[in-house]
Each structure stands twice: as C-alpha cells, then as structure tokens.
PDB file of N, CA and C in Angstrom:
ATOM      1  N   UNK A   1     -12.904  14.478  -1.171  1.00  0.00           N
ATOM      2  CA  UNK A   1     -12.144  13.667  -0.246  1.00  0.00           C
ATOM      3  C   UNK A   1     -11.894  14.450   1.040  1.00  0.00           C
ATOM      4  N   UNK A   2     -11.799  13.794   2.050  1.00  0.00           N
ATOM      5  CA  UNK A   2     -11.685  14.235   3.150  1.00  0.00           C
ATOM      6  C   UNK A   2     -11.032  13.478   4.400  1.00  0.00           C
ATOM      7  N   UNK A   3     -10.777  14.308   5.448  1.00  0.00           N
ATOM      8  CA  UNK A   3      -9.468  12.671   6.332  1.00  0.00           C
ATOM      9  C   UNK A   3     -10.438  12.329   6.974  1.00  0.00           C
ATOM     10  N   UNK A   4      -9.469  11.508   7.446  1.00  0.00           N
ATOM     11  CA  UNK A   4     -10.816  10.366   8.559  1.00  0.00           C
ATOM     12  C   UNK A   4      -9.961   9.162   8.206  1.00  0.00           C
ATOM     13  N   UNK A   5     -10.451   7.584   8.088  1.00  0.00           N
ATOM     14  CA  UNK A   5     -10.210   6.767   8.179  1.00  0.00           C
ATOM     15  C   UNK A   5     -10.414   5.742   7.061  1.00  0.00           C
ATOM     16  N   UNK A   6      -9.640   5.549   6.752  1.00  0.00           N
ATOM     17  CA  UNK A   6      -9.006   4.563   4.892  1.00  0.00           C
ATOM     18  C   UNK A   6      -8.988   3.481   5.229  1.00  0.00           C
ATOM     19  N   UNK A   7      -9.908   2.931   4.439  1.00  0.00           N
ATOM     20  CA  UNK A   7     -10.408   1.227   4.680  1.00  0.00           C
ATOM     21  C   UNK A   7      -9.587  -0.052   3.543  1.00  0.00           C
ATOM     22  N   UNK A   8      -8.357  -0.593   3.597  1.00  0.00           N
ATOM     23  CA  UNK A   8      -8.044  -1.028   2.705  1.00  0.00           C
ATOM     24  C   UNK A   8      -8.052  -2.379   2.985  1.00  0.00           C
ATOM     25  N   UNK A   9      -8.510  -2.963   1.371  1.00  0.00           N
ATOM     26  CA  UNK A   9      -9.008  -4.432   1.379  1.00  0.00           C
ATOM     27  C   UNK A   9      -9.613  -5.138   2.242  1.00  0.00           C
ATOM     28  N   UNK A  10     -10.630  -4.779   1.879  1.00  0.00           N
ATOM     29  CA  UNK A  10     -12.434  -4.632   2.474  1.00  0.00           C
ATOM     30  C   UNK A  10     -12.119  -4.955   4.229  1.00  0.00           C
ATOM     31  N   UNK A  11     -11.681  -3.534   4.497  1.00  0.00           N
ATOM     32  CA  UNK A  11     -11.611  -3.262   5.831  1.00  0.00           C
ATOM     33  C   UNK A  11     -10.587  -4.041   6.703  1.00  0.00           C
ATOM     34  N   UNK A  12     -10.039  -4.845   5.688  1.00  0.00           N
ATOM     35  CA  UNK A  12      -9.024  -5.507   6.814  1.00  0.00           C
ATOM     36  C   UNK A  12      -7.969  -4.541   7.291  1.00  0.00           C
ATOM     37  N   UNK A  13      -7.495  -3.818   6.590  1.00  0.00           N
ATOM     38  CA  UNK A  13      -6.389  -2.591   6.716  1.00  0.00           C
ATOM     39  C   UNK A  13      -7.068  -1.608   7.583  1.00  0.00           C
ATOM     40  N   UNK A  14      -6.743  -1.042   8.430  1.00  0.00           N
ATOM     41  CA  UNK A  14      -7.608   0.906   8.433  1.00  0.00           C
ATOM     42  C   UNK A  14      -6.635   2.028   9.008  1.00  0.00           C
ATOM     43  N   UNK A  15      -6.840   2.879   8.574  1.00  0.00           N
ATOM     44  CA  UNK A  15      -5.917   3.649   8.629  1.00  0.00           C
ATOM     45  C   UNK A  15      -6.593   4.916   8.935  1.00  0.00           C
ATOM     46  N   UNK A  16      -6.239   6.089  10.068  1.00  0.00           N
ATOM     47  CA  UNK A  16      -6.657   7.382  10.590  1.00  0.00           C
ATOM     48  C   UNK A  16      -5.645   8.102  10.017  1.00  0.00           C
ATOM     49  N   UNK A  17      -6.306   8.920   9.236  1.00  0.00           N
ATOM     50  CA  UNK A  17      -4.962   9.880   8.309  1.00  0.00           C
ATOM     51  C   UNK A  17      -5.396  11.363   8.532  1.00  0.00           C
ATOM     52  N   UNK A  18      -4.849  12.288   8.974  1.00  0.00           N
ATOM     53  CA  UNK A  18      -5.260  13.624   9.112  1.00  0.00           C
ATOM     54  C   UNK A  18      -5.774  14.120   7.944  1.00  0.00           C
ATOM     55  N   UNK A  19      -5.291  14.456   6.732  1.00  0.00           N
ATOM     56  CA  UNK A  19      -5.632  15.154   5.645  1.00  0.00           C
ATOM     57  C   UNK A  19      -5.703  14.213   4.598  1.00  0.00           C
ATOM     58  N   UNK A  20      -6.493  14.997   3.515  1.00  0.00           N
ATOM     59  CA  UNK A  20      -7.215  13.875   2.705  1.00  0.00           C
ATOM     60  C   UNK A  20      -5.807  13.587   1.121  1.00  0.00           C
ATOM     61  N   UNK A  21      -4.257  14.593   1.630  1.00  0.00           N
ATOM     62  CA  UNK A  21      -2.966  13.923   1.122  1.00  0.00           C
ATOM     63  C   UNK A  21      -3.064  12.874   1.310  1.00  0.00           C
ATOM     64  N   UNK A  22      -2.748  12.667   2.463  1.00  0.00           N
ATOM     65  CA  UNK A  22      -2.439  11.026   3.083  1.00  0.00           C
ATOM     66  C   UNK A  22      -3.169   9.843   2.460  1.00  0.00           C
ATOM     67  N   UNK A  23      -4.393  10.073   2.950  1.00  0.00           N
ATOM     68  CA  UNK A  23      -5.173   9.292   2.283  1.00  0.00           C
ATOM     69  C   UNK A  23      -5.221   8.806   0.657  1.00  0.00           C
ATOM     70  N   UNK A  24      -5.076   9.806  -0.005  1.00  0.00           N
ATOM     71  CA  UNK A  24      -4.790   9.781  -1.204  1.00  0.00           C
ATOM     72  C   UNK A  24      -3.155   9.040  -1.519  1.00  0.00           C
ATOM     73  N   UNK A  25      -2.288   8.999  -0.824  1.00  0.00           N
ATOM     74  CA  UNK A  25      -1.526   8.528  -0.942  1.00  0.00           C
ATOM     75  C   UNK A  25      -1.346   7.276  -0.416  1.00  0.00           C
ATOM     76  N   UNK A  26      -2.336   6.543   0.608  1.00  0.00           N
ATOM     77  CA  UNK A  26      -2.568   5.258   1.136  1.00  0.00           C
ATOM     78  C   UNK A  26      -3.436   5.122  -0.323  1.00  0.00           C
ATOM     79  N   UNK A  27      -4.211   5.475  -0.594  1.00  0.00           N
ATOM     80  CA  UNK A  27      -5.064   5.224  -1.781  1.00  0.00           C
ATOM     81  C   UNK A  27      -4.093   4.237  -2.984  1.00  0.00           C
ATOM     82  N   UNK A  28      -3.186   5.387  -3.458  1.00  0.00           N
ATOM     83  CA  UNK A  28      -2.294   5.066  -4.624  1.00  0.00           C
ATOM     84  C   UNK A  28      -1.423   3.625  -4.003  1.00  0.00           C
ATOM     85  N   UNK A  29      -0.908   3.556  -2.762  1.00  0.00           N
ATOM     86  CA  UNK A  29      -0.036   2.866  -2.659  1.00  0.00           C
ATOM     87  C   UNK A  29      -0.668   1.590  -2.339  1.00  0.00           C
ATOM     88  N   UNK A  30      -1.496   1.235  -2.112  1.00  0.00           N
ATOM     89  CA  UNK A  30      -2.936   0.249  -1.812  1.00  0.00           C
ATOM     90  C   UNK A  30      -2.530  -0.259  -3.943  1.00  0.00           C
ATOM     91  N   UNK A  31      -3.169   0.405  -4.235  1.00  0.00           N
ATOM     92  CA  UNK A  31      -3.421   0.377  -5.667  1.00  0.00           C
ATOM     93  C   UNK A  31      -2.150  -0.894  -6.204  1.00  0.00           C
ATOM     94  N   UNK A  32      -1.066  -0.056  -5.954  1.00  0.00           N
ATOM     95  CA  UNK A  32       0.182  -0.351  -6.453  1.00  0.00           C
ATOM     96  C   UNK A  32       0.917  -1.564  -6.025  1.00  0.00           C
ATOM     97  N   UNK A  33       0.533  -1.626  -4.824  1.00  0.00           N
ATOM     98  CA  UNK A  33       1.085  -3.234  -4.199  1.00  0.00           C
ATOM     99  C   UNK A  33      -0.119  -3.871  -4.426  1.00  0.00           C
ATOM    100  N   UNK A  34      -1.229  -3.796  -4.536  1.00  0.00           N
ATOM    101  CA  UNK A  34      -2.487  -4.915  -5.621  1.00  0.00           C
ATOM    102  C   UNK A  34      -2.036  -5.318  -6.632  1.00  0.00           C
ATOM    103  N   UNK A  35      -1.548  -4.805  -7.570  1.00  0.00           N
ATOM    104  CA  UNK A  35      -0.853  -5.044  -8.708  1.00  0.00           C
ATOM    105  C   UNK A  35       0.356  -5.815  -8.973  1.00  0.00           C
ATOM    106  N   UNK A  36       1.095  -5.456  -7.675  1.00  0.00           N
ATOM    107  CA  UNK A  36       2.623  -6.081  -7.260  1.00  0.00           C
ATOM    108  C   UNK A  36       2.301  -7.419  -6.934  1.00  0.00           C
ATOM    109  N   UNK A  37       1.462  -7.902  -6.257  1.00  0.00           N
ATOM    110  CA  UNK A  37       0.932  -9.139  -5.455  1.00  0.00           C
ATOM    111  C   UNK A  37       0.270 -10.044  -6.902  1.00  0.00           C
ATOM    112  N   UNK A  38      -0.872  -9.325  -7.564  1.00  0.00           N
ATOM    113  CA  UNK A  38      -1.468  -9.877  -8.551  1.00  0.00           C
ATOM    114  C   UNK A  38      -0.347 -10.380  -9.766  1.00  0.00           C
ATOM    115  N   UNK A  39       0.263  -9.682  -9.770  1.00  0.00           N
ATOM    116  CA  UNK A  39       1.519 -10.082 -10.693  1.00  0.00           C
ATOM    117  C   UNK A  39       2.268 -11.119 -10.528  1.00  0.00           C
ATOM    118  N   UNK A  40       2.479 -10.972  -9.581  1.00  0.00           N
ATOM    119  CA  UNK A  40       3.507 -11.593  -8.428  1.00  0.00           C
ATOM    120  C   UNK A  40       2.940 -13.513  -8.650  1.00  0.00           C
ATOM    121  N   UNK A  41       1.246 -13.441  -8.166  1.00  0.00           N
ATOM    122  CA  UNK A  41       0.555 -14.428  -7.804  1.00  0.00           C
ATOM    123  C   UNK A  41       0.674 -15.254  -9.631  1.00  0.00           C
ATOM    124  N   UNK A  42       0.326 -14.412 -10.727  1.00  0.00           N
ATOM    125  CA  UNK A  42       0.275 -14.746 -11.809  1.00  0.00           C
ATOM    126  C   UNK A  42       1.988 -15.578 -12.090  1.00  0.00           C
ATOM    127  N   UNK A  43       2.765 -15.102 -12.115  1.00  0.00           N
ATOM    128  CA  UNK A  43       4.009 -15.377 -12.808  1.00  0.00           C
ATOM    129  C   UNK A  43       5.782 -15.430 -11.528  1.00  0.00           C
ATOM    130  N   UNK A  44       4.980 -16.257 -10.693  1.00  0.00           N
ATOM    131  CA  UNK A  44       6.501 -16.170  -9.150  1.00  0.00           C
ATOM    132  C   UNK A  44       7.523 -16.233  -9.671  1.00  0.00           C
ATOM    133  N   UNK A  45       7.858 -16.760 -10.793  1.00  0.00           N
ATOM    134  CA  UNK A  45       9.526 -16.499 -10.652  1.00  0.00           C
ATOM    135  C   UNK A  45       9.908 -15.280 -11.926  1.00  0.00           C
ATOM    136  N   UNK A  46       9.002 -14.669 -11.845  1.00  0.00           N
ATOM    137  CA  UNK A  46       9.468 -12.881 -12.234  1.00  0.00           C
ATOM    138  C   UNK A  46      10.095 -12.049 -11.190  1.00  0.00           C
ATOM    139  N   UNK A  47      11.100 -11.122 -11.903  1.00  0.00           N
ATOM    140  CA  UNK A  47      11.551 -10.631 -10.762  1.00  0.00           C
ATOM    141  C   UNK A  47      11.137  -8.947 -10.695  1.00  0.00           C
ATOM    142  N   UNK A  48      10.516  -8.605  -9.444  1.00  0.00           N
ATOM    143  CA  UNK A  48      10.453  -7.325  -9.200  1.00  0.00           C
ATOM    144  C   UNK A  48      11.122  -6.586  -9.859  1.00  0.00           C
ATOM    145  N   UNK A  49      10.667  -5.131 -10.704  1.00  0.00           N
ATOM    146  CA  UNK A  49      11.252  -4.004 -11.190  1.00  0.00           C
ATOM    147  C   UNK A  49      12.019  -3.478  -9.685  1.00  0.00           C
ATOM    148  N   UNK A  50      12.585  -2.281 -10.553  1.00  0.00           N
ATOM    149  CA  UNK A  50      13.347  -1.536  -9.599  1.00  0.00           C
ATOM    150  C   UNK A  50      12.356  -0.395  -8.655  1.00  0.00           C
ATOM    151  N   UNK A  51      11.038  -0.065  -9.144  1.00  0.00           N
ATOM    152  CA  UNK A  51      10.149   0.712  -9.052  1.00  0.00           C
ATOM    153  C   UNK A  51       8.949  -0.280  -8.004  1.00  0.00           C
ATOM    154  N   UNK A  52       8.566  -1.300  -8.677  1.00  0.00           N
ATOM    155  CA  UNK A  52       8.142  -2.607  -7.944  1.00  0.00           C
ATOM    156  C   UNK A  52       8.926  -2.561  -6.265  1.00  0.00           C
ATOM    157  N   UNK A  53      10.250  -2.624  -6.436  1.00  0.00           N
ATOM    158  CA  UNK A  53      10.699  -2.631  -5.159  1.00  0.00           C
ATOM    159  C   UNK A  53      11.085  -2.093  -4.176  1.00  0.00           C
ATOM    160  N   UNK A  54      10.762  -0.575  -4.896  1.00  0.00           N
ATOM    161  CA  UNK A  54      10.367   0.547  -3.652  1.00  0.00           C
ATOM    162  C   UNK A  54       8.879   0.803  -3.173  1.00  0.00           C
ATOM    163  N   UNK A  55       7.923   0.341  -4.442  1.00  0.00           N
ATOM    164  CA  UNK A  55       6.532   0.629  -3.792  1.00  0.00           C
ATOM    165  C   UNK A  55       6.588  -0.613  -2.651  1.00  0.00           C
ATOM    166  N   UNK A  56       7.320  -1.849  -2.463  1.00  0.00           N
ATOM    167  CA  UNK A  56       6.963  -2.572  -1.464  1.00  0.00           C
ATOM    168  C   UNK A  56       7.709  -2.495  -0.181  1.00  0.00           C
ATOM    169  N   UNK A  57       8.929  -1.318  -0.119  1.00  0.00           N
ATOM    170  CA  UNK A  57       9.659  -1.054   0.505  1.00  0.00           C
ATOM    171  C   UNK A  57       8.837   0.166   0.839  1.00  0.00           C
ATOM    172  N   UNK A  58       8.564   1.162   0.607  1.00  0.00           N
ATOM    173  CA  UNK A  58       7.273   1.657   1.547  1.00  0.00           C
ATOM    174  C   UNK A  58       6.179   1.138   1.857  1.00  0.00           C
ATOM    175  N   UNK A  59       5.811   0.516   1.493  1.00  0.00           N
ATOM    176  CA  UNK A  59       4.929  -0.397   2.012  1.00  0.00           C
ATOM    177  C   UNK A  59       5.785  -1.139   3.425  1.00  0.00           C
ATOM    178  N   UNK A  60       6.593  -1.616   3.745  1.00  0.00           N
ATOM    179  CA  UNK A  60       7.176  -2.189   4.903  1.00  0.00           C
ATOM    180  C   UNK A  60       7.576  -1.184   6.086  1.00  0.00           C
ATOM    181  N   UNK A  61       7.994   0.135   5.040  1.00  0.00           N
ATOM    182  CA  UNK A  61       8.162   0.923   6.027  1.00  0.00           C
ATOM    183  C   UNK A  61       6.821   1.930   6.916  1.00  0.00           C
ATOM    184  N   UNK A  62       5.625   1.500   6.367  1.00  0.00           N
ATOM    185  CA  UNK A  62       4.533   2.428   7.041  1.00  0.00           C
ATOM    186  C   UNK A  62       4.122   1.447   8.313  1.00  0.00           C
ATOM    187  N   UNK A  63       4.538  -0.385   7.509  1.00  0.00           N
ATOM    188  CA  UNK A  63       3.749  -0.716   8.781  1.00  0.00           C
ATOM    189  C   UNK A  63       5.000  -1.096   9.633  1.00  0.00           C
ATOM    190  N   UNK A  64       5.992  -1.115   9.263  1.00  0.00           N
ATOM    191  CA  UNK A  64       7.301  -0.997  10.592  1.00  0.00           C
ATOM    192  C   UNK A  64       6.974  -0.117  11.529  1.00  0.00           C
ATOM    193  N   UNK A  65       6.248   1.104  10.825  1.00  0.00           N
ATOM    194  CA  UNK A  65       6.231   2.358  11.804  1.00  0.00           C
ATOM    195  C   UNK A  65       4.735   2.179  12.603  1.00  0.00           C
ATOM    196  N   UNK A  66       4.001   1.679  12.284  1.00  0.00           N
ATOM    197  CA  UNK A  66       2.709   1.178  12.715  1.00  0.00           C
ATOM    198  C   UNK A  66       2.686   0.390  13.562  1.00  0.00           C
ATOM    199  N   UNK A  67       4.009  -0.660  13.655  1.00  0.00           N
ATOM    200  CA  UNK A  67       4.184  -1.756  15.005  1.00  0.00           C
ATOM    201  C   UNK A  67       4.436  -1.001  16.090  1.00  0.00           C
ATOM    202  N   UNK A  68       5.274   0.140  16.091  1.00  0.00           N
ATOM    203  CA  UNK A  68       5.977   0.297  16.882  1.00  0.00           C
ATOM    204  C   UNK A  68       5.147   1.903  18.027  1.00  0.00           C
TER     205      UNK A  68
END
C-alpha cells in the first residue's frame, strides 16, 4: 500500500491521502458504513448500535471538513 488517491464506491468518492495510514483507514471506514447502509436498507426501523453511530459520525465529520 501506498498514498496517493482512494477511490471509494466505484470512484464516486476520491480521496488524496498522504500516507498509506490514512488510506487504510478511509479503507476500513468505507467498509463499515457499507455495512451500516446495507443493514440499514435491509431492516429501517432498526436502530443504530452505539458503535454504528460513531462510525457514521466520523463519517460526517471527514466530509464536514471536506466542504469547508
């Protein structure tokens, strides 16, 4: 692995990450809100874990910081 630029869900996302941490950690968190959504899509009136609702709370907070 190496940095450069993280292509998530077939390129609609992209992301320039210095080191291949980052990336790896856009990696995992990509992963984790797929799962959150797929779940989500399967069964709507389940309610988010407590764990569920921080992976989507970083998730809001990378691209809060991405608008701005």
């Amino acid at each position: 692995m190496y940095s450069g630029v993280v292509s998530i869900d077939a390129n609609r996302i992209r992301f320039a990450v210095r080191d291949w941490k980052s990336m790896l950690a856009l990696k995992i968190l990509s992963a984790r809100i797929r799962d959150i959504l797929s779940g989500t899509f399967r069964d709507p009136q389940k309610k988010l874990s407590y764990k569920q609702q921080q992976w989507v709370q970083i998730w809001q907070q990378i691209f809060t910081q991405v608008g701005k």
